[in-house]
PDB file of N, CA and C in Angstrom:
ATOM      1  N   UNK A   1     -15.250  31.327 -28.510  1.00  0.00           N
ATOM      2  CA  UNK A   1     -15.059  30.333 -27.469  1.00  0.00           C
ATOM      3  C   UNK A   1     -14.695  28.980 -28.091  1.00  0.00           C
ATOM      4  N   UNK A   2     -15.584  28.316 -29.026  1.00  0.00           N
ATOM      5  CA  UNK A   2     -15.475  27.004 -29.674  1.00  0.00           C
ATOM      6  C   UNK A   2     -14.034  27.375 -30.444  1.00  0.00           C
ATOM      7  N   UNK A   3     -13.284  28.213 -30.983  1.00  0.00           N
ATOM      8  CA  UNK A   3     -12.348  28.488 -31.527  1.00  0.00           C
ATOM      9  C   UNK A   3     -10.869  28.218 -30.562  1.00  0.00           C
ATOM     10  N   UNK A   4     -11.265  28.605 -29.391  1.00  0.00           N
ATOM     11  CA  UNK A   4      -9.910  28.569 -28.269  1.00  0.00           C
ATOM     12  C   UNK A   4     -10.285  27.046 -27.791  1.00  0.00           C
ATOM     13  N   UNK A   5     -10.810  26.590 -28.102  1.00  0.00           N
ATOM     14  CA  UNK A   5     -11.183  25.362 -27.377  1.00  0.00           C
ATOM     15  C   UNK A   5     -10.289  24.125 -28.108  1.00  0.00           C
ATOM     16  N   UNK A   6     -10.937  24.516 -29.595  1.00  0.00           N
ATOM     17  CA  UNK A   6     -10.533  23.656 -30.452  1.00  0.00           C
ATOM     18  C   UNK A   6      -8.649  24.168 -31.050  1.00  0.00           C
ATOM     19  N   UNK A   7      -8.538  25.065 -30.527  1.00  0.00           N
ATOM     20  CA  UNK A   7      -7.236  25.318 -30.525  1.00  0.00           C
ATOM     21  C   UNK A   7      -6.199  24.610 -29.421  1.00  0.00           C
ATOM     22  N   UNK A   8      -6.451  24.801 -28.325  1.00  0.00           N
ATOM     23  CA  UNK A   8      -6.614  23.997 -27.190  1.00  0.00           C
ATOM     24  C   UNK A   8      -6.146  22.600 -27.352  1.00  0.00           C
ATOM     25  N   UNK A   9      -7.143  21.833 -28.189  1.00  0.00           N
ATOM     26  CA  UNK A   9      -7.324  20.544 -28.068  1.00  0.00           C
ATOM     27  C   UNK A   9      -5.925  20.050 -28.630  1.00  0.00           C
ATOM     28  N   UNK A  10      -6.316  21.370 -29.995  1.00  0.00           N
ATOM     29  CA  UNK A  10      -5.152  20.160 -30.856  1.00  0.00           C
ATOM     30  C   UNK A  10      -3.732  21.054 -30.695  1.00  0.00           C
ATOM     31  N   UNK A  11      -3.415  21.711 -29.288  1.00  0.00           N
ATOM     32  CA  UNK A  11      -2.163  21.634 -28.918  1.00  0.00           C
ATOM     33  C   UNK A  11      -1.896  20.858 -28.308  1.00  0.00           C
ATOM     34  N   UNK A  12      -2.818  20.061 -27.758  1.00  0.00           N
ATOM     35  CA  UNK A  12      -2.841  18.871 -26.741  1.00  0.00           C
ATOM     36  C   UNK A  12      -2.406  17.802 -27.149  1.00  0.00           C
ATOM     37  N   UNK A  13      -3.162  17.899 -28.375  1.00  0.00           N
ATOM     38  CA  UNK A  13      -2.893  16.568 -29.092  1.00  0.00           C
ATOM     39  C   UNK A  13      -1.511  16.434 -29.928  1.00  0.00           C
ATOM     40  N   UNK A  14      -0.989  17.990 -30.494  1.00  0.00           N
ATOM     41  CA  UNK A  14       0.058  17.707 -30.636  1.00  0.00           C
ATOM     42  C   UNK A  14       1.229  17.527 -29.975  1.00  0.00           C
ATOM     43  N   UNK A  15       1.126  18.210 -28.788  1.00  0.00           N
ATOM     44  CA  UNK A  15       2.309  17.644 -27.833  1.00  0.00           C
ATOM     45  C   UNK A  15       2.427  16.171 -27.580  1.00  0.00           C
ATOM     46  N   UNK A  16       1.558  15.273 -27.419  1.00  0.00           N
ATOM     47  CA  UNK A  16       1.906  14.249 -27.533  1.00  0.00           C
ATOM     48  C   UNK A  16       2.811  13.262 -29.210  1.00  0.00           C
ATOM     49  N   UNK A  17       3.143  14.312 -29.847  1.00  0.00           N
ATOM     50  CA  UNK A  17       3.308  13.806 -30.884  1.00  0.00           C
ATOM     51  C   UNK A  17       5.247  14.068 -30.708  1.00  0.00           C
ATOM     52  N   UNK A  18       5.333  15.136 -29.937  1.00  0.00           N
ATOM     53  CA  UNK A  18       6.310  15.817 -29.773  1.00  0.00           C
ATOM     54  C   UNK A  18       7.764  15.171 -29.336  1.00  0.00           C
ATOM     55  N   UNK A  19       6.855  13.993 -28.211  1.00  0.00           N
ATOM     56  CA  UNK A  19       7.987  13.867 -27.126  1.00  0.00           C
ATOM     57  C   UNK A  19       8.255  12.161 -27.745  1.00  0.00           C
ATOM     58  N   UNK A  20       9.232  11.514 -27.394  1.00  0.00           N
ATOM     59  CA  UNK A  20       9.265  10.048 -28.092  1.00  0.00           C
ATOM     60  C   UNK A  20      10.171   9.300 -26.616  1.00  0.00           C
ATOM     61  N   UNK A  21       9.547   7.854 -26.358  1.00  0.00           N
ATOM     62  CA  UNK A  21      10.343   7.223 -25.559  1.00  0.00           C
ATOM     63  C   UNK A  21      10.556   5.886 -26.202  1.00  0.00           C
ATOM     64  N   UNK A  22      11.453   5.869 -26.524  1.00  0.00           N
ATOM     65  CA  UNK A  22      11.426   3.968 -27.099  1.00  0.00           C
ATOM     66  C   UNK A  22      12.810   3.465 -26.148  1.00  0.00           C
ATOM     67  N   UNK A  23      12.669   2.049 -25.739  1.00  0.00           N
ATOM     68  CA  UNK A  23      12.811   1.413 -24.518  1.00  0.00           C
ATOM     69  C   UNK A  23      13.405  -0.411 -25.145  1.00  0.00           C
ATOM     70  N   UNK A  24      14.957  -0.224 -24.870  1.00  0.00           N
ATOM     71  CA  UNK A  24      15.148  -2.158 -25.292  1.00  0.00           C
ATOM     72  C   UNK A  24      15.598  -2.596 -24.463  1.00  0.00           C
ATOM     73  N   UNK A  25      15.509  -3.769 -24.179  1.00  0.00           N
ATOM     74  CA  UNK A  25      16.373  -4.627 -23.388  1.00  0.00           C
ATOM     75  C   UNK A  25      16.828  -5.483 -23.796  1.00  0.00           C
ATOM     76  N   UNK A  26      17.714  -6.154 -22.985  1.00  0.00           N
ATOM     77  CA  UNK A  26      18.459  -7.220 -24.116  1.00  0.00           C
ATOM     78  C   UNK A  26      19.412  -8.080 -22.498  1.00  0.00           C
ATOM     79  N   UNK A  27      19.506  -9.538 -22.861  1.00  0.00           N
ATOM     80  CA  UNK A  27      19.914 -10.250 -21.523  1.00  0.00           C
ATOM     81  C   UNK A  27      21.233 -10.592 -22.210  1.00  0.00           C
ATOM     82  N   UNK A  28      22.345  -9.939 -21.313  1.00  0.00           N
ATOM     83  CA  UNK A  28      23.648 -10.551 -21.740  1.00  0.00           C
ATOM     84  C   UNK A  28      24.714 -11.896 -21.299  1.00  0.00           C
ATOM     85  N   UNK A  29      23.713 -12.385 -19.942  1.00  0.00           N
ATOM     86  CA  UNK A  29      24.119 -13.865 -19.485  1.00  0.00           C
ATOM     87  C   UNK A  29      22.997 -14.107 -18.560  1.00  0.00           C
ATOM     88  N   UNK A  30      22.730 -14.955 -18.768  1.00  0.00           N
ATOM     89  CA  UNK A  30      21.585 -15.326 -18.055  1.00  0.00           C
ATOM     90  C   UNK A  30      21.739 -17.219 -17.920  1.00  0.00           C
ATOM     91  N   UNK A  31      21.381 -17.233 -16.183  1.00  0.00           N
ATOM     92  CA  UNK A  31      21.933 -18.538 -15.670  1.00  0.00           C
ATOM     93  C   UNK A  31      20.893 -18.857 -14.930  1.00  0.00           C
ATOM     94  N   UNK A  32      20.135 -18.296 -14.869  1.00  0.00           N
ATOM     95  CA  UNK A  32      18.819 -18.478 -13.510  1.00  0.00           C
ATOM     96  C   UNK A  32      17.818 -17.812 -14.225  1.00  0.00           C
ATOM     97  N   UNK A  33      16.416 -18.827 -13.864  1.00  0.00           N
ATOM     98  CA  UNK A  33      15.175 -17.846 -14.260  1.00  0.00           C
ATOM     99  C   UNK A  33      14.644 -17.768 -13.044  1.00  0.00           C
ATOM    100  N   UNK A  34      13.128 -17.303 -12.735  1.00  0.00           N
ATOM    101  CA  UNK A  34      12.177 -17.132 -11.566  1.00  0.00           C
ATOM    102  C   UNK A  34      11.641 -18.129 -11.446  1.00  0.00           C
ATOM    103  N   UNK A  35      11.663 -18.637 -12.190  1.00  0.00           N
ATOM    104  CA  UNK A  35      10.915 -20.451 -12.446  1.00  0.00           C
ATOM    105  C   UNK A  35      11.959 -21.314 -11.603  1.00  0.00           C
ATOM    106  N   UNK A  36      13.204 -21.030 -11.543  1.00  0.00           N
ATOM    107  CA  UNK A  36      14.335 -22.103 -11.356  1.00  0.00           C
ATOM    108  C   UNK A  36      14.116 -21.721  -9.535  1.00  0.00           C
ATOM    109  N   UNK A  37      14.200 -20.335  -9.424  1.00  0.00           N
ATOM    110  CA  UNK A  37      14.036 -20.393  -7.994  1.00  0.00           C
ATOM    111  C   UNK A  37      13.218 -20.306  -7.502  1.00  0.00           C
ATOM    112  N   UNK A  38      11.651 -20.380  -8.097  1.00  0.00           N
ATOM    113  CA  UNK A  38      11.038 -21.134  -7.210  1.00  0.00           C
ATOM    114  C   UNK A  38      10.554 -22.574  -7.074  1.00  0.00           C
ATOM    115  N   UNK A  39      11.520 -23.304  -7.977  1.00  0.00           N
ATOM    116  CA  UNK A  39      11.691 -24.966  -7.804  1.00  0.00           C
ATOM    117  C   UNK A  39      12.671 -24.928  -6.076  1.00  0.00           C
ATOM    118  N   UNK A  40      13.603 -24.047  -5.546  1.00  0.00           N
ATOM    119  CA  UNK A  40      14.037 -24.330  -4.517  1.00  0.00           C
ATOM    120  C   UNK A  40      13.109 -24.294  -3.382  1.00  0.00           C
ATOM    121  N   UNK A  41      13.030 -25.350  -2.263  1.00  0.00           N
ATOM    122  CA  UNK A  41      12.494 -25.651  -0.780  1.00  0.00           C
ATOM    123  C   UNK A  41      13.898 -25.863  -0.100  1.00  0.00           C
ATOM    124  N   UNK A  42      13.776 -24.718   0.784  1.00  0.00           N
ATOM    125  CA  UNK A  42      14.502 -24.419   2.283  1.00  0.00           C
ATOM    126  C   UNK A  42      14.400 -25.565   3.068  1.00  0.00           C
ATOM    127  N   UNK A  43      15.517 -26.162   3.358  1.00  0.00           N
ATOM    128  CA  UNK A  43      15.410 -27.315   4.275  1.00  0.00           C
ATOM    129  C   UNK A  43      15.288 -29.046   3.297  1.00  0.00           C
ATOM    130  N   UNK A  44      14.644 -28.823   2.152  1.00  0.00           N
ATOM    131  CA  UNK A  44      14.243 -30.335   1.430  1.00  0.00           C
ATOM    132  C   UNK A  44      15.781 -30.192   0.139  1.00  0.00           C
ATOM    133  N   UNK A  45      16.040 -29.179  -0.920  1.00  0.00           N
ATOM    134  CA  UNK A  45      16.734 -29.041  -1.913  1.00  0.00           C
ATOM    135  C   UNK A  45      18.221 -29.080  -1.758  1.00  0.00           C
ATOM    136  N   UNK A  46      19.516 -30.043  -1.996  1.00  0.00           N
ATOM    137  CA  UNK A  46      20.186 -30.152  -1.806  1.00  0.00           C
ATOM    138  C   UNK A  46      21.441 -29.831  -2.959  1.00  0.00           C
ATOM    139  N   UNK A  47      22.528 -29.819  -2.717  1.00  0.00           N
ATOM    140  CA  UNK A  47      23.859 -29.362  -3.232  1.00  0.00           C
ATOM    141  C   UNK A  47      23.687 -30.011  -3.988  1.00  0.00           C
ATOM    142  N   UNK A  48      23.526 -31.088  -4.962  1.00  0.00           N
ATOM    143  CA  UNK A  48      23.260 -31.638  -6.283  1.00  0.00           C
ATOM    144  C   UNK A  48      22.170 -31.078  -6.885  1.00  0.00           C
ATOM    145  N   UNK A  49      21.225 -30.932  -6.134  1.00  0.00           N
ATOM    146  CA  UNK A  49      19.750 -30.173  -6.948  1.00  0.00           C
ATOM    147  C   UNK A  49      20.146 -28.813  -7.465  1.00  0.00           C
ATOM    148  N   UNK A  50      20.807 -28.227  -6.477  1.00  0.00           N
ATOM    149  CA  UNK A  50      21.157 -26.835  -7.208  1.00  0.00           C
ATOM    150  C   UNK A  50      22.177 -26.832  -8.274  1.00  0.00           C
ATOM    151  N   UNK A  51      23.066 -27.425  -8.186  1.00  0.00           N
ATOM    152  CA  UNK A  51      23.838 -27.924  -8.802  1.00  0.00           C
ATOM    153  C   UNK A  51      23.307 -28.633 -10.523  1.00  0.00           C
ATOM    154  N   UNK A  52      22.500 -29.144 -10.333  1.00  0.00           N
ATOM    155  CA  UNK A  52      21.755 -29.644 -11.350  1.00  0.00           C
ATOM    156  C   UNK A  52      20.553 -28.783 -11.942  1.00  0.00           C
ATOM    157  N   UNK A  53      19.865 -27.871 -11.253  1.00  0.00           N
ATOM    158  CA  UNK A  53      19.586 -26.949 -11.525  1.00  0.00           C
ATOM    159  C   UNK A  53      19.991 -25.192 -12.280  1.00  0.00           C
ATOM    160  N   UNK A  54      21.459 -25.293 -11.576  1.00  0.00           N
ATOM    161  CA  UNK A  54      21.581 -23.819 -11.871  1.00  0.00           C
ATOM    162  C   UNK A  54      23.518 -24.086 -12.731  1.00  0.00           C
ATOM    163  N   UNK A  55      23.942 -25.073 -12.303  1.00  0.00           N
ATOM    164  CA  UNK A  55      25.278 -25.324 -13.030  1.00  0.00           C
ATOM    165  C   UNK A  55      25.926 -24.993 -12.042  1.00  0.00           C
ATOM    166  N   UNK A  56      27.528 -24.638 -12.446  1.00  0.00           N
ATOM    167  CA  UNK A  56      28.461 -24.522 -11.489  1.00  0.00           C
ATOM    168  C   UNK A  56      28.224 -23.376 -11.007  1.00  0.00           C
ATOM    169  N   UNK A  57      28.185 -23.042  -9.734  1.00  0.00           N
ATOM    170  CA  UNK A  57      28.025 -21.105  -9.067  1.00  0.00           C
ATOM    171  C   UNK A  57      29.362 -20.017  -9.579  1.00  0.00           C
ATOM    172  N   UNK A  58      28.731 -18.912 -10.404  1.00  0.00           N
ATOM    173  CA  UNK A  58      29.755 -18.063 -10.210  1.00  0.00           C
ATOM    174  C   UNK A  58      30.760 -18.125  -9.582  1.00  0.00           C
ATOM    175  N   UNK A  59      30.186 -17.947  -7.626  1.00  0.00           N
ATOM    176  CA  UNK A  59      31.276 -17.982  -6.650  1.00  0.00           C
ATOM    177  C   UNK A  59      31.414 -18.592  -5.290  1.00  0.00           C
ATOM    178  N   UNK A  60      31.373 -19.581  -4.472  1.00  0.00           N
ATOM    179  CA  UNK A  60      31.513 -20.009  -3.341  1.00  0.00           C
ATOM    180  C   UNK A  60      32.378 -19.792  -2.674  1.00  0.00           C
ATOM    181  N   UNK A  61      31.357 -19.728  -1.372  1.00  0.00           N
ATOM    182  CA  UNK A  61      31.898 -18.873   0.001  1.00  0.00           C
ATOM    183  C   UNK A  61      32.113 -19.640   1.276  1.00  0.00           C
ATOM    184  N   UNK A  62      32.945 -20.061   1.846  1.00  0.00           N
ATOM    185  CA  UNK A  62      32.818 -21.290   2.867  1.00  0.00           C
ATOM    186  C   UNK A  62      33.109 -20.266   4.191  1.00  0.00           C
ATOM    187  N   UNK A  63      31.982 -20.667   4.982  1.00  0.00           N
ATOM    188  CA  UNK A  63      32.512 -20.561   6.511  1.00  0.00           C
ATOM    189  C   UNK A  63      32.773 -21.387   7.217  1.00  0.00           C
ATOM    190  N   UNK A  64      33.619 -20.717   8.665  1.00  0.00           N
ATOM    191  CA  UNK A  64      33.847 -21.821   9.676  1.00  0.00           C
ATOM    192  C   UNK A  64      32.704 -22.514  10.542  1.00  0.00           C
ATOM    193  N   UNK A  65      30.868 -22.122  10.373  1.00  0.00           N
ATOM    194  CA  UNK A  65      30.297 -23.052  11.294  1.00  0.00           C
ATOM    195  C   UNK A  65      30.294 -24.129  10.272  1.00  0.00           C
ATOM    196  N   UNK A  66      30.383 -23.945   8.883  1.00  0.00           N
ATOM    197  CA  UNK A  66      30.024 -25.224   7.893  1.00  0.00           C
ATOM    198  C   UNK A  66      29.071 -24.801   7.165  1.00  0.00           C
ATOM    199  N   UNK A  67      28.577 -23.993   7.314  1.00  0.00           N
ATOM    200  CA  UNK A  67      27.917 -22.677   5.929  1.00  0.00           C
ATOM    201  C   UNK A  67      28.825 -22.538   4.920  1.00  0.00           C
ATOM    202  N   UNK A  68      28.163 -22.699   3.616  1.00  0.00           N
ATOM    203  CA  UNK A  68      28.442 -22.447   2.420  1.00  0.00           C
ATOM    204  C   UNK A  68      27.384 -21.496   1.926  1.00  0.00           C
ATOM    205  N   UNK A  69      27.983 -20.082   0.756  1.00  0.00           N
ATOM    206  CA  UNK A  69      27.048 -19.669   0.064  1.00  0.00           C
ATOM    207  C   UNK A  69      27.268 -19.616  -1.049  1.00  0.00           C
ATOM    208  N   UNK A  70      26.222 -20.195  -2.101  1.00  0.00           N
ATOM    209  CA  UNK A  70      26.514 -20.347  -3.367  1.00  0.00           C
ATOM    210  C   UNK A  70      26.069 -18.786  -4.684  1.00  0.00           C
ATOM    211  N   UNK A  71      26.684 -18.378  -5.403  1.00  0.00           N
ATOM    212  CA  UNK A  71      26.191 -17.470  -6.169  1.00  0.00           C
ATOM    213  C   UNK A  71      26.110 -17.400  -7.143  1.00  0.00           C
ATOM    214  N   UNK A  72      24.761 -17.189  -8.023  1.00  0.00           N
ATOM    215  CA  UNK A  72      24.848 -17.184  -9.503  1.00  0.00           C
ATOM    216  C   UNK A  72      24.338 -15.886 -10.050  1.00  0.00           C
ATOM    217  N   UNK A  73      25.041 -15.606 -10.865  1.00  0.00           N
ATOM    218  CA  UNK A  73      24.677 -13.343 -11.779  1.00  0.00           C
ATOM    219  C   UNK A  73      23.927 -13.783 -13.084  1.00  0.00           C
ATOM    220  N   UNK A  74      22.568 -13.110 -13.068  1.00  0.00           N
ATOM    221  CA  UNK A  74      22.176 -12.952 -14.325  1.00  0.00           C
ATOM    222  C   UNK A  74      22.613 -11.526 -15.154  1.00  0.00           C
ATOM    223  N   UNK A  75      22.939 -10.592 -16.161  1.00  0.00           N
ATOM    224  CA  UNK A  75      23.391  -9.335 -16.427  1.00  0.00           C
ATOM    225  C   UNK A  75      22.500  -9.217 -17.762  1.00  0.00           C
ATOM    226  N   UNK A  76      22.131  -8.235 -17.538  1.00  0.00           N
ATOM    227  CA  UNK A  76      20.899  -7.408 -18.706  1.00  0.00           C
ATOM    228  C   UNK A  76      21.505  -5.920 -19.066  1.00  0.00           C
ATOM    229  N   UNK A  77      20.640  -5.357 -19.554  1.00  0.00           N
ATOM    230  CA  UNK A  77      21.440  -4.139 -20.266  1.00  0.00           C
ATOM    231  C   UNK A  77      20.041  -3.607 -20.631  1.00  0.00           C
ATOM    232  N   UNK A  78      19.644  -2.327 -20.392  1.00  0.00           N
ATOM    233  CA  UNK A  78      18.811  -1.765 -21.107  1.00  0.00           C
ATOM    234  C   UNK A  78      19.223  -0.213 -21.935  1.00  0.00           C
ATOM    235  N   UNK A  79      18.055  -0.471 -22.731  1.00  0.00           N
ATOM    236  CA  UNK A  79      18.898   1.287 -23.405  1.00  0.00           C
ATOM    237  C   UNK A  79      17.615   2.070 -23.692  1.00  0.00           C
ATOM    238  N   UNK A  80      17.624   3.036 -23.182  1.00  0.00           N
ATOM    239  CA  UNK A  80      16.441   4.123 -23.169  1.00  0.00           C
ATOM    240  C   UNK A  80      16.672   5.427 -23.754  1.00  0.00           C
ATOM    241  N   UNK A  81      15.979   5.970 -24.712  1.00  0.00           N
ATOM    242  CA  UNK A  81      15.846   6.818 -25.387  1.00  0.00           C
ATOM    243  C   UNK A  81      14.482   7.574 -25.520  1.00  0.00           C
ATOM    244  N   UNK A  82      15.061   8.834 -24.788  1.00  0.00           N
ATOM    245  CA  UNK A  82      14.109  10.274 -24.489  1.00  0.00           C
ATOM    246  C   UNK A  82      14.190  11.442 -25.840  1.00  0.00           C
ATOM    247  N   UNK A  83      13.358  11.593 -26.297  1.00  0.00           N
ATOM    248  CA  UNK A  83      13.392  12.847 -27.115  1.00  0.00           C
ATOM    249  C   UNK A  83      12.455  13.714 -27.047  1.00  0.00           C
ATOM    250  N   UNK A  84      12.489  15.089 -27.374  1.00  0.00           N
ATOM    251  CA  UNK A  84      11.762  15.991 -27.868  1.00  0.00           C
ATOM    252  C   UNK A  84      11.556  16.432 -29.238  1.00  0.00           C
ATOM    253  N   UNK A  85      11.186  16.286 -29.746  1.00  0.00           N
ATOM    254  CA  UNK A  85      11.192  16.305 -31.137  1.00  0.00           C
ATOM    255  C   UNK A  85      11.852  17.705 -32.343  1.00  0.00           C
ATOM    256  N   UNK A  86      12.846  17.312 -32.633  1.00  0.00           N
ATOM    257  CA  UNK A  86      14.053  18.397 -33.397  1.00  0.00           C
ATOM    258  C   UNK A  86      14.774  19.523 -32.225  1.00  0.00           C
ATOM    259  N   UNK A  87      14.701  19.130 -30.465  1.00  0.00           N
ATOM    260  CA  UNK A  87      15.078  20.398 -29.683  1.00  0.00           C
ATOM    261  C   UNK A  87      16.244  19.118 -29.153  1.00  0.00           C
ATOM    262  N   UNK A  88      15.721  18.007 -28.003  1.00  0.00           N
ATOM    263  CA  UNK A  88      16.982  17.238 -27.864  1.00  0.00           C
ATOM    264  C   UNK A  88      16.574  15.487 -27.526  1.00  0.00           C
ATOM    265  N   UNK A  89      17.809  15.262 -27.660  1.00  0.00           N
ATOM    266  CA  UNK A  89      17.624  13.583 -27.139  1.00  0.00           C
ATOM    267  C   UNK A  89      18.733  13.022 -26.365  1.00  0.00           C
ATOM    268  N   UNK A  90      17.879  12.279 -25.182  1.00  0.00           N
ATOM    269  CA  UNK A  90      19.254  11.511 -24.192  1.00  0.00           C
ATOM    270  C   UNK A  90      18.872  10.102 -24.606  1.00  0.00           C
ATOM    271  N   UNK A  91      20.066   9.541 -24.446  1.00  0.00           N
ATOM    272  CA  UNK A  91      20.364   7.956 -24.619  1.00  0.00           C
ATOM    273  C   UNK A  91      20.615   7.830 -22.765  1.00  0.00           C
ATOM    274  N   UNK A  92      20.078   6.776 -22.142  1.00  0.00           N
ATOM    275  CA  UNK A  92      20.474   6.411 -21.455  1.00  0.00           C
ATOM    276  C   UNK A  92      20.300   4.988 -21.210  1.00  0.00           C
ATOM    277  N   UNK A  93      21.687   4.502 -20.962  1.00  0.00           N
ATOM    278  CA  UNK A  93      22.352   2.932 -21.143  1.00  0.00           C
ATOM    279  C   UNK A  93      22.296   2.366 -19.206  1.00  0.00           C
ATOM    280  N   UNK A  94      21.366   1.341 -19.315  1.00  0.00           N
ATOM    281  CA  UNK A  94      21.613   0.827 -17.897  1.00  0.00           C
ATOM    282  C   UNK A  94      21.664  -0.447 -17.608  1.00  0.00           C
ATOM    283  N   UNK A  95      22.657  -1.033 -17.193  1.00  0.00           N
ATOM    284  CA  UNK A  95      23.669  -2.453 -16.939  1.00  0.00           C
ATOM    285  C   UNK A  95      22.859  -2.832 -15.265  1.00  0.00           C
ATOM    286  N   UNK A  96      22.020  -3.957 -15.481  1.00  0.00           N
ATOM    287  CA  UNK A  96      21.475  -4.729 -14.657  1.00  0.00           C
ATOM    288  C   UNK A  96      21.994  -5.862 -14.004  1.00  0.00           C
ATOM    289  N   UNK A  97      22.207  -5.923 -12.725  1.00  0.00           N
ATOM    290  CA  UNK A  97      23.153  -7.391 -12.602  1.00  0.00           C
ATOM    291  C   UNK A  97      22.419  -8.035 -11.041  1.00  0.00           C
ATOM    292  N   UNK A  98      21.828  -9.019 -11.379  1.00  0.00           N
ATOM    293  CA  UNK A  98      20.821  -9.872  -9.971  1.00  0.00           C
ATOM    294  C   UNK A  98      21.870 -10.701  -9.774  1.00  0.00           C
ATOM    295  N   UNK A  99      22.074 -11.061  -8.196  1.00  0.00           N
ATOM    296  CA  UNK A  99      22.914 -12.265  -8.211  1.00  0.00           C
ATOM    297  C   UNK A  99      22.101 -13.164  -7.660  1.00  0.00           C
ATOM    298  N   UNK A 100      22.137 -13.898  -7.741  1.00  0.00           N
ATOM    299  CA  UNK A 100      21.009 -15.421  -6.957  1.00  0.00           C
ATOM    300  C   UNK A 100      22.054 -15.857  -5.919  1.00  0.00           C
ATOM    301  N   UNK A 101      22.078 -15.825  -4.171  1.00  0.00           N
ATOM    302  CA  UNK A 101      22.824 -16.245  -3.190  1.00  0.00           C
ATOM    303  C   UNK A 101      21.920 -17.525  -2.687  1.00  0.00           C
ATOM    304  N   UNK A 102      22.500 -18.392  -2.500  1.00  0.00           N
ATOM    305  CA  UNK A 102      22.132 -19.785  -1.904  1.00  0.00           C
ATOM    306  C   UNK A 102      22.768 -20.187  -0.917  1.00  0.00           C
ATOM    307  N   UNK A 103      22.366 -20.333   0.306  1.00  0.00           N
ATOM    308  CA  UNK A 103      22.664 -20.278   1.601  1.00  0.00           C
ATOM    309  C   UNK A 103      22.539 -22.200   1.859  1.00  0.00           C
ATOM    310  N   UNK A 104      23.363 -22.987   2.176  1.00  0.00           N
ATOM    311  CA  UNK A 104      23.521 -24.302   2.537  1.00  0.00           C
ATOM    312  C   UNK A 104      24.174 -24.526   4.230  1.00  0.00           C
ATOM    313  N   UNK A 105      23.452 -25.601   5.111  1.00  0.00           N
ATOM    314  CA  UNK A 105      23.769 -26.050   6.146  1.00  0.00           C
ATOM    315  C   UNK A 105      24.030 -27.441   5.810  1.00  0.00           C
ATOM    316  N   UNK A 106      24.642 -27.786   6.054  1.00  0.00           N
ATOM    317  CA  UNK A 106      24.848 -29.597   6.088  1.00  0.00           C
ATOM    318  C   UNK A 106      24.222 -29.824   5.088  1.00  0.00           C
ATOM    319  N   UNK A 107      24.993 -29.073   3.595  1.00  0.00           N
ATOM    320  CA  UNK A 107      24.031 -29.667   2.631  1.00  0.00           C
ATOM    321  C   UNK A 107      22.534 -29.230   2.006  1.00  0.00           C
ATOM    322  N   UNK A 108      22.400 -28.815   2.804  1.00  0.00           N
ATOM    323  CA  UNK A 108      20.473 -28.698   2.107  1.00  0.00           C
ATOM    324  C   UNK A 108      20.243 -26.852   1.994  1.00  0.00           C
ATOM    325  N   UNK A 109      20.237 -26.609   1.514  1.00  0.00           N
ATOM    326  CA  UNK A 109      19.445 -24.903   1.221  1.00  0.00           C
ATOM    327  C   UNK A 109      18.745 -24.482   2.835  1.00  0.00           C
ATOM    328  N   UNK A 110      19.574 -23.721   3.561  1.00  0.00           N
ATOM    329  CA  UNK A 110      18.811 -22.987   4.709  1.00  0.00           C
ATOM    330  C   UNK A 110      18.045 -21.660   4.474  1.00  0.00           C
ATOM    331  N   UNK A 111      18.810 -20.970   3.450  1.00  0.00           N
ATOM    332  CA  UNK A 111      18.052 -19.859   3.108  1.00  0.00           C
ATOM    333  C   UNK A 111      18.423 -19.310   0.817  1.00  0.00           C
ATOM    334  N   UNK A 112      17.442 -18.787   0.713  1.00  0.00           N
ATOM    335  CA  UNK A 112      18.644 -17.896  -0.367  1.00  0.00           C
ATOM    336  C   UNK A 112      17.600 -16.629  -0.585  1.00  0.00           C
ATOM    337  N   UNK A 113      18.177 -15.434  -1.203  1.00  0.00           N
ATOM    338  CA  UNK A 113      17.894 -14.037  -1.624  1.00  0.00           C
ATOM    339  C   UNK A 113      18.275 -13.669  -2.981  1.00  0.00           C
ATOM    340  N   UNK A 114      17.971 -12.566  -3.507  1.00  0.00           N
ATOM    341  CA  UNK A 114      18.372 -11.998  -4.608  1.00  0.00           C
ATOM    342  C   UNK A 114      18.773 -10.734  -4.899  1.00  0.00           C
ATOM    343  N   UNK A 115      19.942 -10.629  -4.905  1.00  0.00           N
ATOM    344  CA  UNK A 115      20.112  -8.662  -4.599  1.00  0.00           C
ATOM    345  C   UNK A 115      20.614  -8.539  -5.989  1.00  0.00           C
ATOM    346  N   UNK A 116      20.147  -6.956  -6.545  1.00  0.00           N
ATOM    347  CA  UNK A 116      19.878  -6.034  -7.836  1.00  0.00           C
ATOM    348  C   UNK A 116      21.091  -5.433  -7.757  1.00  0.00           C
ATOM    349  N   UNK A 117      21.973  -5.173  -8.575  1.00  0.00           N
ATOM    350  CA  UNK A 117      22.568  -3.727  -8.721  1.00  0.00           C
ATOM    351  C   UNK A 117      22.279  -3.317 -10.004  1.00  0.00           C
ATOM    352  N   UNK A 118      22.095  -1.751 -10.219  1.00  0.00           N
ATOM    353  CA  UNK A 118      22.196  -0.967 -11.226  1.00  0.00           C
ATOM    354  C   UNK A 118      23.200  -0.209 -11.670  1.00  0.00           C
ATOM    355  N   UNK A 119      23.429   0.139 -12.865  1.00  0.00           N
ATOM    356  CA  UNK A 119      24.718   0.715 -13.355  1.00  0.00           C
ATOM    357  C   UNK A 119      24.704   1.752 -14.209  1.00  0.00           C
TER     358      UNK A 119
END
């Protein structure tokens, strides 16, 4: 019994020896932190503050009520690596891109969001 047990264990223990995940990231432009947006207030922060805050926007969007939306992309890159030890290994490469949207009425920040894509 103590024999299958301890056999047991240390298949246990060696499978964990087996499998390998190592994990990098790395930021390839970065224009905005979490800190920067939450210095913005809806209604008080104006087109120079952001402006002075975040630099020129990627891209501006003008509508006809007098809405403007401003946009800035941060882009990251990660690279992940799965193995099994001498059977196989995947690389997998994934391209991160947040854009920061800033929503302006007459000037002042009415709203903004942050949408993810993955790649």
């Amino acid at each position: 019994m103590f024999k299958y047990a301890f056999v047991a264990v240390l298949a246990l223990a060696l499978t964990g020896c087996l499998v390998m995940v190592d994990s990098d990231s790395r930021a390839l432009q970065t224009v905005w932190s979490e800190g920067d947006v939450a210095r913005l207030e809806v209604g008080r922060s104006d087109e120079q503050f952001v402006r002075d805050t975040f630099g020129d926007p990627t891209s501006r969007l003008s509508y006809a009520d007098g809405t403007a939306v401003w946009k800035y992309r941060n882009r990251s890159e990660k690279d992940t690596e799965v193995g099994v030890f001498l059977i196989f290994a995947v690389d997998v490469e994934e391209e991160r891109i947040e854009t920061l949207s800033i929503e302006f009425a007459d000037g002042v920040v009415s709203n903004y969001w942050i949408d993810e894509e993955r790649f």
